[in-house]
Protein backbone atom coordinates (compact mmCIF):
# COMPACT_ATOMS: atom_id res chain seq x y z
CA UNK A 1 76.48 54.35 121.63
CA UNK A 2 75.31 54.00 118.21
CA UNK A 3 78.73 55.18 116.42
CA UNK A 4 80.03 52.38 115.16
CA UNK A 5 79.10 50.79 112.08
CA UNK A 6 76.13 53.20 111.16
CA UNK A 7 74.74 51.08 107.83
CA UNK A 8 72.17 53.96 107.19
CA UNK A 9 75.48 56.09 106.22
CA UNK A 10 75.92 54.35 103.04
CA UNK A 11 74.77 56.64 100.08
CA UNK A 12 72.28 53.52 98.53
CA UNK A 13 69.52 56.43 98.15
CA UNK A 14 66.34 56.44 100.66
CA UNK A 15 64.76 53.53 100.35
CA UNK A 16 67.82 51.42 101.45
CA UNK A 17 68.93 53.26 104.05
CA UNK A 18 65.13 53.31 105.20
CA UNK A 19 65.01 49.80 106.69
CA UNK A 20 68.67 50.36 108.36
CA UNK A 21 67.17 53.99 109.59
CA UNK A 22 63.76 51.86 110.83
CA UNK A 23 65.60 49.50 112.46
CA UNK A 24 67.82 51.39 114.72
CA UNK A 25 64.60 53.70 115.53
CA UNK A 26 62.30 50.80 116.37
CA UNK A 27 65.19 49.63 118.25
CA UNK A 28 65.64 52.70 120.25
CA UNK A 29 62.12 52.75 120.94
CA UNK A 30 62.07 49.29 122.12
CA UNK A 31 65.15 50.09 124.68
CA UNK A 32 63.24 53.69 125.80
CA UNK A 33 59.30 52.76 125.57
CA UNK A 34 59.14 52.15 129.51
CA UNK A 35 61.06 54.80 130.71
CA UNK A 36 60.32 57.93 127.90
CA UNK A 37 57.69 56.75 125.43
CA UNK A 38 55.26 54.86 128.48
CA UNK A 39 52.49 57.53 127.12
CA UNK A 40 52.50 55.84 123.95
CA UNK A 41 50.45 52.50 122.77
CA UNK A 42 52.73 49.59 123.26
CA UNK A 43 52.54 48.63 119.73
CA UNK A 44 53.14 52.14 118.49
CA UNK A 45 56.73 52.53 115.82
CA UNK A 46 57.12 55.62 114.25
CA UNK A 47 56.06 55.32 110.19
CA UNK A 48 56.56 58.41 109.10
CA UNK A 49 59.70 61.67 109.27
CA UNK A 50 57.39 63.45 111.40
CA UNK A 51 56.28 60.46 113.52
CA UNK A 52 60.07 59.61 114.06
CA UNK A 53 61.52 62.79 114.86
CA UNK A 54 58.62 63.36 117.41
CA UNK A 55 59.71 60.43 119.15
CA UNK A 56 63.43 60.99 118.98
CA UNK A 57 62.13 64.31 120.49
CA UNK A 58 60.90 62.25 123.75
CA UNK A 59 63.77 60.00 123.90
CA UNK A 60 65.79 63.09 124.12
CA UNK A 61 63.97 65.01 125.88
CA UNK A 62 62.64 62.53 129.03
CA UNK A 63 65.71 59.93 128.56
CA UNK A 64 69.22 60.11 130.72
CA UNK A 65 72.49 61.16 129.44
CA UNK A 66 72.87 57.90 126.84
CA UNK A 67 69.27 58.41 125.43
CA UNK A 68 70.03 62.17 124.56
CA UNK A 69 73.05 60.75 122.92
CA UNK A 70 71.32 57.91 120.75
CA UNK A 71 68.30 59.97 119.92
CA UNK A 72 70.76 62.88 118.55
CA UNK A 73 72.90 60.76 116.61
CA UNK A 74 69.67 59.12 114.66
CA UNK A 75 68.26 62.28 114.56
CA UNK A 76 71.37 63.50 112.71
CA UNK A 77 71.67 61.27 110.10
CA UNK A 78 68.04 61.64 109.48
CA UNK A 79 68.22 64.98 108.80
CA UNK A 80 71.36 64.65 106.59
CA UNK A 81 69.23 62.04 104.36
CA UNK A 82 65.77 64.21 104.47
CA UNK A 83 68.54 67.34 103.30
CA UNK A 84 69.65 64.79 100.58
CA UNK A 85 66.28 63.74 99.38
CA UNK A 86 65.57 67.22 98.92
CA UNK A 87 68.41 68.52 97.38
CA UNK A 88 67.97 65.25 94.87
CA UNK A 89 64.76 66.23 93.42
């Protein structure tokens, strides 16, 4: 599970937690692409909010018990720091 240590948590504004939010997406869809994201190109990594919760969306929604998990958790925090951009400007 993807609770401990969460470095996207840290309140460093957007564009520091954006690598640590990339990584542990691209990561997720390297450990899903075969089993939920096989209808996607092989080279394809979410770029964009949309992008990324549409494929947290898959993980979810075609992954096991642990993928629902993962996928929730990330899609979570990214909400919290979209809400926080928001509210920031």
């Amino acid at each position: 599970m993807l609770r401990p240590n969460r470095p996207w948590q840290a309140n460093v504004g957007m564009n520091g937690e954006t690598s640590q939010l990339t990584e542990t997406i691209n990561t997720l869809v390297d450990e899903y692409r075969h089993t939920c994201l096989w209808f996607l190109r092989s080279d394809f990594y979410p770029l964009t909010l949309e992008q990324r919760l549409r494929v947290l969306g898959y993980i979810q929604r075609y992954g096991d018990r642990s993928a629902y998990r993962k996928a929730a958790e990330v899609r979570r925090w990214l909400s919290q720091a979209s809400n926080e951009e928001s509210v920031g400007s």
